[in-house]
PDB file of N, CA and C in Angstrom:
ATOM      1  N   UNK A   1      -8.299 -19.935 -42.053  1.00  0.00           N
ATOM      2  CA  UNK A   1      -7.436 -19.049 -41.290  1.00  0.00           C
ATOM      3  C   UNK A   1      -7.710 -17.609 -41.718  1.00  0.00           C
ATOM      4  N   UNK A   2      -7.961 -16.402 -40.738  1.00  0.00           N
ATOM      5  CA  UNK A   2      -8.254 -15.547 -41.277  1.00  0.00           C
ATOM      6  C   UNK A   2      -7.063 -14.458 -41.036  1.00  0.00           C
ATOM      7  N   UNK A   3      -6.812 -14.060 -41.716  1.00  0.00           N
ATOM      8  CA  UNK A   3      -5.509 -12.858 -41.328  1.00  0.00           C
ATOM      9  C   UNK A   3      -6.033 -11.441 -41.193  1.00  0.00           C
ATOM     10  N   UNK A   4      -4.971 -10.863 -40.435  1.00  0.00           N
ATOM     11  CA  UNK A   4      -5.463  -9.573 -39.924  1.00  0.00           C
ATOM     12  C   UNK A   4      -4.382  -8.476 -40.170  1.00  0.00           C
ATOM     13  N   UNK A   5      -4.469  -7.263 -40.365  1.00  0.00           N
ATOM     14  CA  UNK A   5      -3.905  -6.199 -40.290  1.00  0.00           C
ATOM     15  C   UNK A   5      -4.325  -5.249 -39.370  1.00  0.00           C
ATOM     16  N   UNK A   6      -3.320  -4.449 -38.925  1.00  0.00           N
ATOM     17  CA  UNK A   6      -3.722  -3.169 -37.881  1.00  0.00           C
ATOM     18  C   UNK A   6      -3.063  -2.112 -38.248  1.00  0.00           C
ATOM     19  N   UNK A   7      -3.837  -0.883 -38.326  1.00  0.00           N
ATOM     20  CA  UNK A   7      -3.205   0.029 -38.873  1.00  0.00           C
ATOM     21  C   UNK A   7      -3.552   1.524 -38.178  1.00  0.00           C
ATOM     22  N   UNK A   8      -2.527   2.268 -37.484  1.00  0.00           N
ATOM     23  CA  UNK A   8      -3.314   3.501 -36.455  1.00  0.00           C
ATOM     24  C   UNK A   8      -3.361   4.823 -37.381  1.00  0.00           C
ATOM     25  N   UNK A   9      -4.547   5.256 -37.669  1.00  0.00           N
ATOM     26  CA  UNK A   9      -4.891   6.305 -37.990  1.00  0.00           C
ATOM     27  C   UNK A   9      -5.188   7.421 -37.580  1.00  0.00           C
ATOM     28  N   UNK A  10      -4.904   8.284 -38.005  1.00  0.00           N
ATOM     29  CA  UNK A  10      -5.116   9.501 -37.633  1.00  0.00           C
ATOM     30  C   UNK A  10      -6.460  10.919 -38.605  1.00  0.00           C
ATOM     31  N   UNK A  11      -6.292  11.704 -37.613  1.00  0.00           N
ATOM     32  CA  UNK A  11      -7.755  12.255 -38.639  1.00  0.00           C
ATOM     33  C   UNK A  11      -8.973  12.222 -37.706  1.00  0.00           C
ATOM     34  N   UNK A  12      -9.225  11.611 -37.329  1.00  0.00           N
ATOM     35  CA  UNK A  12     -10.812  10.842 -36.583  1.00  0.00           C
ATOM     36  C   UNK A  12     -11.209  11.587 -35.686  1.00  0.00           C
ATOM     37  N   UNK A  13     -12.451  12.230 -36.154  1.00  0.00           N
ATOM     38  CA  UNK A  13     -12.659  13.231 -34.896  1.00  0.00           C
ATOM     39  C   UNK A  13     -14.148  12.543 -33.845  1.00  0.00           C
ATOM     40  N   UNK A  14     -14.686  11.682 -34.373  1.00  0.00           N
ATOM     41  CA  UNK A  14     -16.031  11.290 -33.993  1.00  0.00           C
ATOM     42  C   UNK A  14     -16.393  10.005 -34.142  1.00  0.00           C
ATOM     43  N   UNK A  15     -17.393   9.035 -33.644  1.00  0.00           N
ATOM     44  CA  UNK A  15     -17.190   7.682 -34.271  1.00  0.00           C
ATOM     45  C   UNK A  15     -17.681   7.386 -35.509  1.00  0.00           C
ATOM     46  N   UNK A  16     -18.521   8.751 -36.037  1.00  0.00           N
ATOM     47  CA  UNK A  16     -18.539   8.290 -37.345  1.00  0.00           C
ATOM     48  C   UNK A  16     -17.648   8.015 -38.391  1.00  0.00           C
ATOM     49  N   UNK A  17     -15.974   8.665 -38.168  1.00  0.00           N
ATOM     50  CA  UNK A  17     -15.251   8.840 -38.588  1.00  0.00           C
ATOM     51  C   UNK A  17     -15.147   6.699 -38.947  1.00  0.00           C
ATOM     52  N   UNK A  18     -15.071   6.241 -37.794  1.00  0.00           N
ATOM     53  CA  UNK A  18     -14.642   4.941 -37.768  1.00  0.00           C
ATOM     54  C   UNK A  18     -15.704   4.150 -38.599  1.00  0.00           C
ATOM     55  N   UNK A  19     -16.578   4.572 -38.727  1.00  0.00           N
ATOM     56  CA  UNK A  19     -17.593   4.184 -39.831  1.00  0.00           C
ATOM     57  C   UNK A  19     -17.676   3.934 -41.308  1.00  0.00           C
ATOM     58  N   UNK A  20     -17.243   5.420 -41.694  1.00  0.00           N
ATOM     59  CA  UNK A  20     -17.196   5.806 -43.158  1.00  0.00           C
ATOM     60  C   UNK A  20     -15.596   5.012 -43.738  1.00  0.00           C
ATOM     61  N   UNK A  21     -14.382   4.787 -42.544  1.00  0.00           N
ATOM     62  CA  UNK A  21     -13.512   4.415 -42.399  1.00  0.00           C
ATOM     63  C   UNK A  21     -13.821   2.806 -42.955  1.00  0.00           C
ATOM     64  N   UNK A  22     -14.504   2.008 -42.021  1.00  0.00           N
ATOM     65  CA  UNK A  22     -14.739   0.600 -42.359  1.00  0.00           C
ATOM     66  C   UNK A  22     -15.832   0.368 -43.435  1.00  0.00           C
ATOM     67  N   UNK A  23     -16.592   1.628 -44.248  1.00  0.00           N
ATOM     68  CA  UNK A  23     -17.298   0.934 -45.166  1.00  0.00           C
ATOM     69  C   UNK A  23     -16.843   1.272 -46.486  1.00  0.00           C
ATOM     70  N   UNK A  24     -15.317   2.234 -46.384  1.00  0.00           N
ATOM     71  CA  UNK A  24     -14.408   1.677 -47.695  1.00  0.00           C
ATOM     72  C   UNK A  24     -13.603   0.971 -47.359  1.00  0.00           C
ATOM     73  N   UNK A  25     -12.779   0.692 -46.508  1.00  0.00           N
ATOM     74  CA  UNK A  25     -12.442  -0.434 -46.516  1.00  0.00           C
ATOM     75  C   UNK A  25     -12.885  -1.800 -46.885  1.00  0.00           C
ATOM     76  N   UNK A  26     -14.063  -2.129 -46.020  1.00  0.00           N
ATOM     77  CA  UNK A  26     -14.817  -3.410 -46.314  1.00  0.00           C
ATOM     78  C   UNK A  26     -15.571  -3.143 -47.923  1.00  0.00           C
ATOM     79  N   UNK A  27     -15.282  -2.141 -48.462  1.00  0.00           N
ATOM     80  CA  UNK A  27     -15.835  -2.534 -50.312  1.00  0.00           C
ATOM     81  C   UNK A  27     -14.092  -3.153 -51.037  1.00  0.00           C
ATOM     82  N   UNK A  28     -12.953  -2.919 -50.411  1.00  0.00           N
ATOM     83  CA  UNK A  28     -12.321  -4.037 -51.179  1.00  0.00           C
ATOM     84  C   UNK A  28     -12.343  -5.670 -50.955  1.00  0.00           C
ATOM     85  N   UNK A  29     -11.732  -6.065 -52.655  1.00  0.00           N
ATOM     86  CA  UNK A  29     -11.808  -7.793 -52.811  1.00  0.00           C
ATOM     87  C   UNK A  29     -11.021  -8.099 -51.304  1.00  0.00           C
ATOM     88  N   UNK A  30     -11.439  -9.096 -51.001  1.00  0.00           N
ATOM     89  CA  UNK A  30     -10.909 -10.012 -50.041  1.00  0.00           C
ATOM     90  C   UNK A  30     -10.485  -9.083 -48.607  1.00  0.00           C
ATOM     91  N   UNK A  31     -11.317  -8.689 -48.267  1.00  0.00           N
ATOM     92  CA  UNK A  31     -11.432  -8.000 -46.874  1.00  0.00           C
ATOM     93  C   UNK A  31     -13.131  -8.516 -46.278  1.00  0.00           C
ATOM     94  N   UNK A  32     -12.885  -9.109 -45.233  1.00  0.00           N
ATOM     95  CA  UNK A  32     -13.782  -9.527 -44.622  1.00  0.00           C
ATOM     96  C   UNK A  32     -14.927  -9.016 -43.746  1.00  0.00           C
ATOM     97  N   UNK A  33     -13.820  -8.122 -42.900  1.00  0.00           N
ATOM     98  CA  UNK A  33     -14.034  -7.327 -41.795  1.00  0.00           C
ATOM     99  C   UNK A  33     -13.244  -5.974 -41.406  1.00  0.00           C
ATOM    100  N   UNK A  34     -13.763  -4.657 -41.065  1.00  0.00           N
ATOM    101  CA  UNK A  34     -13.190  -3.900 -40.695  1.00  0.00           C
ATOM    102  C   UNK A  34     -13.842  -2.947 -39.496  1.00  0.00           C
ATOM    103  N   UNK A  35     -12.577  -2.895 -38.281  1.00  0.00           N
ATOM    104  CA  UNK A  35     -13.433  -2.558 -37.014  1.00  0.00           C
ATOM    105  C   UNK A  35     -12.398  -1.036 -36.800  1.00  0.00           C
ATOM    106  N   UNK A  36     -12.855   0.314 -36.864  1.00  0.00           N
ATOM    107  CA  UNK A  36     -11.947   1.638 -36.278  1.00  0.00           C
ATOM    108  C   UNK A  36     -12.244   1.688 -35.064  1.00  0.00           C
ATOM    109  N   UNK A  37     -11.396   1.501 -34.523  1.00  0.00           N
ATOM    110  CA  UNK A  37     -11.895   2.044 -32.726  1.00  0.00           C
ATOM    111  C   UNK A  37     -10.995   3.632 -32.556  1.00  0.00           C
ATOM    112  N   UNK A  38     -12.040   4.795 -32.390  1.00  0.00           N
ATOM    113  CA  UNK A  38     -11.404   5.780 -32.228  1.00  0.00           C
ATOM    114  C   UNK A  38     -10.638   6.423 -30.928  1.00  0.00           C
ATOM    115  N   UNK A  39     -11.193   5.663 -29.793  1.00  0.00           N
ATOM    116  CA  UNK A  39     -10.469   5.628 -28.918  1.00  0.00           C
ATOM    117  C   UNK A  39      -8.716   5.292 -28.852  1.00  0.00           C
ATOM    118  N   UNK A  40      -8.600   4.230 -29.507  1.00  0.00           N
ATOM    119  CA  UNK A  40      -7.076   3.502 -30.169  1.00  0.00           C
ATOM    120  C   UNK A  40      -6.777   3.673 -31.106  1.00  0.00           C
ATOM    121  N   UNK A  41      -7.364   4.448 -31.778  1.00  0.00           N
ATOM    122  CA  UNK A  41      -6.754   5.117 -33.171  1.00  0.00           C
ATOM    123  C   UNK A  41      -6.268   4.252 -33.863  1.00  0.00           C
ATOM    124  N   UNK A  42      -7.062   3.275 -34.040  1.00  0.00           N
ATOM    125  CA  UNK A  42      -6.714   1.772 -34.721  1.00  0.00           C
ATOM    126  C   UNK A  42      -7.526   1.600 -35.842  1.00  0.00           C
ATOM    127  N   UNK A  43      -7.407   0.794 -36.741  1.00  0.00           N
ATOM    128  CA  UNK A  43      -8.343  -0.185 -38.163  1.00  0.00           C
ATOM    129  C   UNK A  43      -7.717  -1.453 -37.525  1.00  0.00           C
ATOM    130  N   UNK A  44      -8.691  -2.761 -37.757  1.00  0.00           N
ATOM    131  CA  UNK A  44      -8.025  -3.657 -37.540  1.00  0.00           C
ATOM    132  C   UNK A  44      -9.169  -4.085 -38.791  1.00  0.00           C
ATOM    133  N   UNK A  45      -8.154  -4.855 -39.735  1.00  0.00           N
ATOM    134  CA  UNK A  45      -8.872  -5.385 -40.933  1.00  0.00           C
ATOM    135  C   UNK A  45      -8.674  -6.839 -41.000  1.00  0.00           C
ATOM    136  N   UNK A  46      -9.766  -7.575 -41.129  1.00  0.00           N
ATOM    137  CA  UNK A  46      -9.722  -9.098 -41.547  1.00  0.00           C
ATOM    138  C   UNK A  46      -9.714  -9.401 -42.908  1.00  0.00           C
ATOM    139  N   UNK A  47      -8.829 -10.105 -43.279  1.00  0.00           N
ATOM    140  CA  UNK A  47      -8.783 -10.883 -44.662  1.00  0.00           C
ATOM    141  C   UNK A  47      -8.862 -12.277 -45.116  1.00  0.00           C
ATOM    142  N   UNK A  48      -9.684 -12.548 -45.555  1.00  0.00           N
ATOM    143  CA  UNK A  48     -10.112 -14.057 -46.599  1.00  0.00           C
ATOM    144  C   UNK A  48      -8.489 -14.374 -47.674  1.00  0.00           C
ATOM    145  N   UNK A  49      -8.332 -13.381 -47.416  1.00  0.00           N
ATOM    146  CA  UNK A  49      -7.028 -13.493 -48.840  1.00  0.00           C
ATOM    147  C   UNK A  49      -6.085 -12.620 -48.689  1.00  0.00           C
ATOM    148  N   UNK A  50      -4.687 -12.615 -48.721  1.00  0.00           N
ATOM    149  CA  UNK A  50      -3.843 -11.659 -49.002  1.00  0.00           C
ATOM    150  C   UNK A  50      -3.687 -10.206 -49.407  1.00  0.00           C
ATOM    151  N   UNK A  51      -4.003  -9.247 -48.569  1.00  0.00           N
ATOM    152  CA  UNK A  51      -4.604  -7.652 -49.775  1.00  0.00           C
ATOM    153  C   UNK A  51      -3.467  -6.937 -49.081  1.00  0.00           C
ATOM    154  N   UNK A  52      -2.820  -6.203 -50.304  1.00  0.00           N
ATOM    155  CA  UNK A  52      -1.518  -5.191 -50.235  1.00  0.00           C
ATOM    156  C   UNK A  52      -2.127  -4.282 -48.901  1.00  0.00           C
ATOM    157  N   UNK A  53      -1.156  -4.119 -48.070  1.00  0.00           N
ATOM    158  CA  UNK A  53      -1.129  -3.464 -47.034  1.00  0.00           C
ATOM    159  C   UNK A  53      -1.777  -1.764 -47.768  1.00  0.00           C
ATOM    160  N   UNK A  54      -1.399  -1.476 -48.442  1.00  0.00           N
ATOM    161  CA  UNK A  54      -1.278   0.007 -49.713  1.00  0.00           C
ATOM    162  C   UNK A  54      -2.308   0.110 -50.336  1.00  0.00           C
ATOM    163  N   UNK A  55      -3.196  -1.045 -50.705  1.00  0.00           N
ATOM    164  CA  UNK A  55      -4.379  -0.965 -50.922  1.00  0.00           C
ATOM    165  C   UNK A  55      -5.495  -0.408 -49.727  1.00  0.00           C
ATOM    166  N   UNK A  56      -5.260  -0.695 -48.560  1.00  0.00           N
ATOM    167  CA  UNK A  56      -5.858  -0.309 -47.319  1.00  0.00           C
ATOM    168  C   UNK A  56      -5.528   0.960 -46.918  1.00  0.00           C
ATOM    169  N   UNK A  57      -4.326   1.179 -46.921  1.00  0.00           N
ATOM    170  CA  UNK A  57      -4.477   2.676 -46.545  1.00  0.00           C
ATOM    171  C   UNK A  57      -4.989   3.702 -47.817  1.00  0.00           C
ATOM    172  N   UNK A  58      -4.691   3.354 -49.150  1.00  0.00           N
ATOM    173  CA  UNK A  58      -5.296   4.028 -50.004  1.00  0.00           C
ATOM    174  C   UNK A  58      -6.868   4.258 -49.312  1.00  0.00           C
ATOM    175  N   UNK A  59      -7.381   3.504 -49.269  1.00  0.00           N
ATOM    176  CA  UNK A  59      -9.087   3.008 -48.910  1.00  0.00           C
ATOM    177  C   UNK A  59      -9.241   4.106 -47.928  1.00  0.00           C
ATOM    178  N   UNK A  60      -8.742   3.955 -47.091  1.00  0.00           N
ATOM    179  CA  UNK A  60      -8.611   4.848 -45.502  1.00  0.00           C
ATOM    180  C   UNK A  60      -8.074   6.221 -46.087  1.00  0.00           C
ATOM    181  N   UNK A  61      -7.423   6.456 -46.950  1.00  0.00           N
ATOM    182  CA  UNK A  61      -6.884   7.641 -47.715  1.00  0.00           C
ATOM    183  C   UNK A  61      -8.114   8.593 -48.170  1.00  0.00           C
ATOM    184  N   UNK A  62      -9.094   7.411 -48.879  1.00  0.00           N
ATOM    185  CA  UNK A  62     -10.448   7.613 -49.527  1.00  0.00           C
ATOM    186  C   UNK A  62     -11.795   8.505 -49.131  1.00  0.00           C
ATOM    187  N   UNK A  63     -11.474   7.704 -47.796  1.00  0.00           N
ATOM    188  CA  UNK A  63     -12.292   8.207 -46.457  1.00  0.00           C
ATOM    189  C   UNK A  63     -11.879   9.355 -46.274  1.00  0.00           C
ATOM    190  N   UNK A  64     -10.534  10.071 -46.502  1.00  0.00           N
ATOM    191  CA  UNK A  64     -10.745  11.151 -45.711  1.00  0.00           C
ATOM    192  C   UNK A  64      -9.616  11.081 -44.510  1.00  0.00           C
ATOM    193  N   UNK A  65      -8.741  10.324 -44.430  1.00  0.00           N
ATOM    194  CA  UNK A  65      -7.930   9.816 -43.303  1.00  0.00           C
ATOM    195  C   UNK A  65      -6.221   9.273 -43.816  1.00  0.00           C
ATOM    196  N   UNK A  66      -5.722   9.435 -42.570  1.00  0.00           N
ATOM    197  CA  UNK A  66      -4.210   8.782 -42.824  1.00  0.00           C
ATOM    198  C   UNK A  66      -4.091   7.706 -42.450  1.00  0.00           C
ATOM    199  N   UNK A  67      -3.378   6.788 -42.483  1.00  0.00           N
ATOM    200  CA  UNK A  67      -2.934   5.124 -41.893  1.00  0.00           C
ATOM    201  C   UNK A  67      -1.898   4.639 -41.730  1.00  0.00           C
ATOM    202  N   UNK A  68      -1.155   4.377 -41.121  1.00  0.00           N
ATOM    203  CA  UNK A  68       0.401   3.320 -41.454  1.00  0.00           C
ATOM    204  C   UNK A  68      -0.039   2.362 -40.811  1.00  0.00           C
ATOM    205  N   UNK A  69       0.622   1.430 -41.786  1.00  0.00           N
ATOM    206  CA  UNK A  69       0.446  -0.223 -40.989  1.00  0.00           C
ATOM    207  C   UNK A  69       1.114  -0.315 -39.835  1.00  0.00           C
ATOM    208  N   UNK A  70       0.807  -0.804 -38.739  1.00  0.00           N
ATOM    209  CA  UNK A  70       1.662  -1.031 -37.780  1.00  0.00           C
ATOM    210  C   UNK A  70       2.620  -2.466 -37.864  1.00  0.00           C
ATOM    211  N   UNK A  71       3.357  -2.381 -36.858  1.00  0.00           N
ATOM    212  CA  UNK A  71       4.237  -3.779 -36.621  1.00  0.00           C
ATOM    213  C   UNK A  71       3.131  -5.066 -35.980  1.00  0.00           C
TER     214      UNK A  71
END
């Protein structure tokens, strides 16, 4: 079963933005997958395992960007 988070960010001016976005993300444990669509001002992150919502936006923080988890 793979679980997912979505989280709309802000910041993103280009699609590289959604790039640099998903390749810190995808360097934490137990994150599978991470897709920014800058059009939707979205992260949608896949997880193998349980990862603190806070750990992800830190990550996205990292990048250069803001995040709140959505509902």
């Amino acid at each position: 079963m793979t679980l997912r988070l979505e989280f709309a960010v802000t910041g993103m001016h280009c699609n590289s933005c959604g790039l640099l976005i998903d390749d810190e993300v995808e360097e934490l444990p137990g994150v599978t997958a991470s897709t920014t669509d800058l059009r939707t001002e979205r992260t949608v992150v896949e997880l193998e395992r349980p990862v603190p919502a806070q750990e992800i936006v830190a990550a996205i923080a990292t990048a250069g960007y803001t995040a709140t988890l959505t509902a």
